[in-house]
PDB file of N, CA and C in Angstrom:
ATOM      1  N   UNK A   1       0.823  -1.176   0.000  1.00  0.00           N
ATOM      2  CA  UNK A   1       0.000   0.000   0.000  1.00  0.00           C
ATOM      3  C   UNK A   1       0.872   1.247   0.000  1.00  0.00           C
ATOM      4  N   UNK A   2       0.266   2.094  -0.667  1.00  0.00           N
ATOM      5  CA  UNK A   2       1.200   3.428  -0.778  1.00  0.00           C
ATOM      6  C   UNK A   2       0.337   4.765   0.325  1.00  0.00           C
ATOM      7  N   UNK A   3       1.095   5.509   0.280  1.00  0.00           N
ATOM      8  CA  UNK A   3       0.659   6.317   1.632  1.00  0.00           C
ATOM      9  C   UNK A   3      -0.164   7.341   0.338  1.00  0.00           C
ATOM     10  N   UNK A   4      -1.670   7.654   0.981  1.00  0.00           N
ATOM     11  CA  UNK A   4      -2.016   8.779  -0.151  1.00  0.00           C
ATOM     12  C   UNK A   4      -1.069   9.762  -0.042  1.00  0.00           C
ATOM     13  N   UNK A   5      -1.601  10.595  -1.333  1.00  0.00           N
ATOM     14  CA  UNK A   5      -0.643  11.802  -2.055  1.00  0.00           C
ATOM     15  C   UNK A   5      -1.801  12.957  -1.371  1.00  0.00           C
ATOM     16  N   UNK A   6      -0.256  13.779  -0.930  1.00  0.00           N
ATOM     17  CA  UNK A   6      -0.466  15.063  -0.256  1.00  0.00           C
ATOM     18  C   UNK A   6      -1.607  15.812  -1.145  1.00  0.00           C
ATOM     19  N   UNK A   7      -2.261  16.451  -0.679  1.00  0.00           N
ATOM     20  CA  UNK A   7      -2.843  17.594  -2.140  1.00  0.00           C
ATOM     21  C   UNK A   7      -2.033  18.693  -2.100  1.00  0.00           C
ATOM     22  N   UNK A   8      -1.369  19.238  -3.230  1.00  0.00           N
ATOM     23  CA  UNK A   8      -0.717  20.319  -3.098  1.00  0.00           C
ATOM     24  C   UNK A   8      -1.593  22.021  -3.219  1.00  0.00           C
ATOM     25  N   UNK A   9      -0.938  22.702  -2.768  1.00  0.00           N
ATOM     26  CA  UNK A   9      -1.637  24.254  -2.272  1.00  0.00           C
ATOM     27  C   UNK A   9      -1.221  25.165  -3.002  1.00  0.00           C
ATOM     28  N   UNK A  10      -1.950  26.052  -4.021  1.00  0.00           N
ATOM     29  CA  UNK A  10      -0.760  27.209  -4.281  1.00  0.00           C
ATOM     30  C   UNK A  10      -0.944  27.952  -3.185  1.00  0.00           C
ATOM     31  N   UNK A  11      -0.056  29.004  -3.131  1.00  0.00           N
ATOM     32  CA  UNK A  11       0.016  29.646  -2.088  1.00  0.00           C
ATOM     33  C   UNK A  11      -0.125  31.161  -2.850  1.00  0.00           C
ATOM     34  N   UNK A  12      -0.868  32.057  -2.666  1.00  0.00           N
ATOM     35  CA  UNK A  12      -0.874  32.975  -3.503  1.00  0.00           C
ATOM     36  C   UNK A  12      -0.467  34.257  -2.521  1.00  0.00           C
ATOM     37  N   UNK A  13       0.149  35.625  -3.527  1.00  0.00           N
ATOM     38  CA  UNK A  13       0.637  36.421  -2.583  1.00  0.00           C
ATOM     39  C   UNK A  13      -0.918  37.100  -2.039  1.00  0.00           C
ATOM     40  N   UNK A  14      -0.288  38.290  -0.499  1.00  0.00           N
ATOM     41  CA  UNK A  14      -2.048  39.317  -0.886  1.00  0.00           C
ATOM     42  C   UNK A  14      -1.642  39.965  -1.271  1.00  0.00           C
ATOM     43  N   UNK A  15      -3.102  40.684  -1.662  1.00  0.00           N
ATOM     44  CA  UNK A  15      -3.187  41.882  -2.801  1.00  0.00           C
ATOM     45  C   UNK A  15      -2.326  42.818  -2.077  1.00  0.00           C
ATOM     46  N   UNK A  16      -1.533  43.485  -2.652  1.00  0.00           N
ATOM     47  CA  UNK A  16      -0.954  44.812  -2.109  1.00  0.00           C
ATOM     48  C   UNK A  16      -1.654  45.683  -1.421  1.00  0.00           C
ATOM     49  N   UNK A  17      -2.870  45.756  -1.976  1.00  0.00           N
ATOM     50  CA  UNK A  17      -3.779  46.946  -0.724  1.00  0.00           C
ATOM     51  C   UNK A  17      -3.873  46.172   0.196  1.00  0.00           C
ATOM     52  N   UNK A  18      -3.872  45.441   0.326  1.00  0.00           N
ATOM     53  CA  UNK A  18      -4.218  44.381   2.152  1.00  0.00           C
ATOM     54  C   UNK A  18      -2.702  44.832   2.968  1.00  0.00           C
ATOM     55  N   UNK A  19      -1.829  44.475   2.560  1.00  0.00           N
ATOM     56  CA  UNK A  19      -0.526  44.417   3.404  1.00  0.00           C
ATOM     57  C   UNK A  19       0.407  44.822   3.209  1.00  0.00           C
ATOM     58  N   UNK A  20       1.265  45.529   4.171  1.00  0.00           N
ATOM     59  CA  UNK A  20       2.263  46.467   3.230  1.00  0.00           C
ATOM     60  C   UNK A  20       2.260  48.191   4.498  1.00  0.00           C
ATOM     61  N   UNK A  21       3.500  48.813   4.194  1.00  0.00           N
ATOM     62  CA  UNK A  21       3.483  49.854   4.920  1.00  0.00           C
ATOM     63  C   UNK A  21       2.494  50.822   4.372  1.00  0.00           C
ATOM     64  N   UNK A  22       1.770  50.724   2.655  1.00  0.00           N
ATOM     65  CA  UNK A  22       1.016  52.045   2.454  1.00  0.00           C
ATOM     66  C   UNK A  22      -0.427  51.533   2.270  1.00  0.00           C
ATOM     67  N   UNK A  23      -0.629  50.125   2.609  1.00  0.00           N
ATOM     68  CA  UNK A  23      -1.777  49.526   3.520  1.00  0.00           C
ATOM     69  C   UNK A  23      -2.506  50.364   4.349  1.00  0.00           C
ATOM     70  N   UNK A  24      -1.282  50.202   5.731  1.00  0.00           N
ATOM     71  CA  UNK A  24      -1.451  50.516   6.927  1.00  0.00           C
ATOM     72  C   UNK A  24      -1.687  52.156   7.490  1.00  0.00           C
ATOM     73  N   UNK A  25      -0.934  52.717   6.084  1.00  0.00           N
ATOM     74  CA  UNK A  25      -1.078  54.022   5.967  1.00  0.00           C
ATOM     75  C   UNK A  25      -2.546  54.270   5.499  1.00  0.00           C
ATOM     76  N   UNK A  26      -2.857  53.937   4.430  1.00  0.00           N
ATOM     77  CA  UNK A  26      -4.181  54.224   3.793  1.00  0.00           C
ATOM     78  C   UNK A  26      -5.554  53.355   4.558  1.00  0.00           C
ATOM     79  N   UNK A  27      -5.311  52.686   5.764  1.00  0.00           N
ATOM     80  CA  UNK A  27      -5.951  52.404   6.686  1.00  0.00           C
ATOM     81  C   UNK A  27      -6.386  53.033   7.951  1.00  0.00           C
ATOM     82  N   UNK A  28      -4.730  53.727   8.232  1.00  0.00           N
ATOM     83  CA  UNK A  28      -4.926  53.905   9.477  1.00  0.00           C
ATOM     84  C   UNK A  28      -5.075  55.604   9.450  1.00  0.00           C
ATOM     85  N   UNK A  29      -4.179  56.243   8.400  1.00  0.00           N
ATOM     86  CA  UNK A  29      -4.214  57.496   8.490  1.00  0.00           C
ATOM     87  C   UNK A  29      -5.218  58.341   7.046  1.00  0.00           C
ATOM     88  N   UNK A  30      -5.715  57.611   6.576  1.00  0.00           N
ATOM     89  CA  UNK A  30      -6.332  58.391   5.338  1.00  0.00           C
ATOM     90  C   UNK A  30      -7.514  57.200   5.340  1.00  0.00           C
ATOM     91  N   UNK A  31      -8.673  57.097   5.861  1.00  0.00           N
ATOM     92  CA  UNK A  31      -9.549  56.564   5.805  1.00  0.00           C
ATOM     93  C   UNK A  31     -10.810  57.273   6.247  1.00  0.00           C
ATOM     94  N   UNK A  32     -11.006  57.904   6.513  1.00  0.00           N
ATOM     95  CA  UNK A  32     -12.269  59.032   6.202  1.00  0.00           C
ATOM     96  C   UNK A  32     -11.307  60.307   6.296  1.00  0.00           C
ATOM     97  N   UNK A  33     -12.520  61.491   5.550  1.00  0.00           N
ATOM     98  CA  UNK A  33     -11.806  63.125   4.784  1.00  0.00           C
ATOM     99  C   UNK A  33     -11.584  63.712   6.176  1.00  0.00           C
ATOM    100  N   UNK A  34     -12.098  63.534   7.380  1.00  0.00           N
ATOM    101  CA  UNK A  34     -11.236  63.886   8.683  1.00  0.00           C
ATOM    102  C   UNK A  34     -10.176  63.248   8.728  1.00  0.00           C
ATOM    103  N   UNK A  35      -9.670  62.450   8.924  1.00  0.00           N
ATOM    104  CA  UNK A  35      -8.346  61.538   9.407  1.00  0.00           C
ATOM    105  C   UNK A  35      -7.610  62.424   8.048  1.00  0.00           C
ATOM    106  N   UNK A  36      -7.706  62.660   7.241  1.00  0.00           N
ATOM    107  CA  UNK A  36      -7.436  62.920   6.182  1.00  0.00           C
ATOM    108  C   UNK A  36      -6.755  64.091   5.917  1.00  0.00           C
ATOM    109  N   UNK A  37      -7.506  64.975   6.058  1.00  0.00           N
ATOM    110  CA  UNK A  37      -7.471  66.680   6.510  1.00  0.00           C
ATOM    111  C   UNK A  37      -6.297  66.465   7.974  1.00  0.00           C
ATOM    112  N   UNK A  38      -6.596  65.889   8.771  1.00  0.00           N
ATOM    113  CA  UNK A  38      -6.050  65.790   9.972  1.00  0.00           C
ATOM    114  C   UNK A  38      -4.544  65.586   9.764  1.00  0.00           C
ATOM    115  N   UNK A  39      -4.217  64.316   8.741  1.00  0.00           N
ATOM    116  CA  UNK A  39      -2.726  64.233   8.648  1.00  0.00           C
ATOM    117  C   UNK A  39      -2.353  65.016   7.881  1.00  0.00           C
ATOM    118  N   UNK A  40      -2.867  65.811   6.952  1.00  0.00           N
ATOM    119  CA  UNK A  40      -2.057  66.823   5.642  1.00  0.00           C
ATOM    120  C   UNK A  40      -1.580  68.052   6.877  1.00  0.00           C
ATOM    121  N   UNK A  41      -2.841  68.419   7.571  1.00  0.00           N
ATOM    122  CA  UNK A  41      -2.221  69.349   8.320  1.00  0.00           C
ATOM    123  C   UNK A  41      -1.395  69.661   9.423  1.00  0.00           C
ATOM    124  N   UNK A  42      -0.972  68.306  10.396  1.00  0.00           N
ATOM    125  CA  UNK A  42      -0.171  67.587  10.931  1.00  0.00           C
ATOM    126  C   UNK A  42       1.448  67.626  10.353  1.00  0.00           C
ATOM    127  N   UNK A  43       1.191  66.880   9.325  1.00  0.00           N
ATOM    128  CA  UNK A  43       2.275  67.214   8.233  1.00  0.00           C
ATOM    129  C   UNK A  43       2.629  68.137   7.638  1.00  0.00           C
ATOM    130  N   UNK A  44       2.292  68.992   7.180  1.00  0.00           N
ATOM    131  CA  UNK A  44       2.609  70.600   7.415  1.00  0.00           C
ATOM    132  C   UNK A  44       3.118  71.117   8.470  1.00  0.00           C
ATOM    133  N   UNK A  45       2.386  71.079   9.412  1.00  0.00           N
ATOM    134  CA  UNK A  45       3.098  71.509  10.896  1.00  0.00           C
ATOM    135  C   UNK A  45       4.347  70.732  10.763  1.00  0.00           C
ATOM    136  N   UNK A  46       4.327  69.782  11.048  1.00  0.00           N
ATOM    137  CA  UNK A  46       5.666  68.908  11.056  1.00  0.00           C
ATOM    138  C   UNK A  46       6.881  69.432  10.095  1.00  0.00           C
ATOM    139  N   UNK A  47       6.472  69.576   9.053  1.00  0.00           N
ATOM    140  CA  UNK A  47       7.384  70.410   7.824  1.00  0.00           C
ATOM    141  C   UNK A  47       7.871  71.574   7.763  1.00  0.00           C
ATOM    142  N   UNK A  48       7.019  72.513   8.866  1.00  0.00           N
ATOM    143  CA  UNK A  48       7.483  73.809   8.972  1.00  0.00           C
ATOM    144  C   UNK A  48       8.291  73.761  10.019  1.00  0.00           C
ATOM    145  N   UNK A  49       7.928  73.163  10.879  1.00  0.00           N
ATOM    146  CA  UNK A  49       8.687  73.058  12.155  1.00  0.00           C
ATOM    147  C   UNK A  49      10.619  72.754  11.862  1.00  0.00           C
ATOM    148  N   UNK A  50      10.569  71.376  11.362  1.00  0.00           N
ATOM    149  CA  UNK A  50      11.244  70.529  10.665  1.00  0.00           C
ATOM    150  C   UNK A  50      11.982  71.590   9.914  1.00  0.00           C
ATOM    151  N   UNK A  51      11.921  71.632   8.795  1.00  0.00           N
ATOM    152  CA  UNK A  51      12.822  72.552   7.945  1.00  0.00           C
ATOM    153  C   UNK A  51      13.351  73.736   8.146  1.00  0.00           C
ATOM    154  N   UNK A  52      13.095  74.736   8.976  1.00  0.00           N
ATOM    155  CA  UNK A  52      14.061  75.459   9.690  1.00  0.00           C
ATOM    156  C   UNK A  52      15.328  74.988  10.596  1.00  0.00           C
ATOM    157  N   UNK A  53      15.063  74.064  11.318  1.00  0.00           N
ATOM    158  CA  UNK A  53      16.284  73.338  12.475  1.00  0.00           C
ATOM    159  C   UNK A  53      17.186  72.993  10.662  1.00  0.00           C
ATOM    160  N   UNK A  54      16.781  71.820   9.971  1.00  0.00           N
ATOM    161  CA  UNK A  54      17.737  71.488   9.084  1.00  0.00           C
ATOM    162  C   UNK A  54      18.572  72.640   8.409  1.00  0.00           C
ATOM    163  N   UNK A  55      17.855  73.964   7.747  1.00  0.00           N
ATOM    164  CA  UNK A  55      18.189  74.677   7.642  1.00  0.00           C
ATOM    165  C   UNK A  55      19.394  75.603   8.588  1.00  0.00           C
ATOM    166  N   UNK A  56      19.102  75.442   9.707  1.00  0.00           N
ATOM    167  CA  UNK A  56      20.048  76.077  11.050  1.00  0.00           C
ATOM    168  C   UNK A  56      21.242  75.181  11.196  1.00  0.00           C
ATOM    169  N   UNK A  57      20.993  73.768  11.052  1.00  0.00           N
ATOM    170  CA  UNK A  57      21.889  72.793  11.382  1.00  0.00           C
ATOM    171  C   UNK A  57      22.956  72.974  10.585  1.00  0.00           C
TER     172      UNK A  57
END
């Protein structure tokens, strides 16, 4: 007697929007037009702040 045969699996990748650092981004920080608005202007702040010190440095 022979031992049955394994069934083999493909294994498929996920979709890029599922997983991934701009996933998690477009999940966590751009998922409704508040969260949205919220990080552009966040990021701005951050940029103004930010680019003077580099500038000084």
């Amino acid at each position: 007697m022979s031992a049955p045969a394994k069934p083999t699996r493909e294994y498929l990748a996920a979709p890029i929007s599922k997983v991934g650092p701009l996933a998690w981004i477009k999940a966590n920080l751009f998922n409704s037009w508040y969260n949205s608005a919220l990080t552009i202007v966040i990021l701005l702040g951050l940029f103004s702040v930010v680019q003077p010190f580099f500038r000084w440095a």
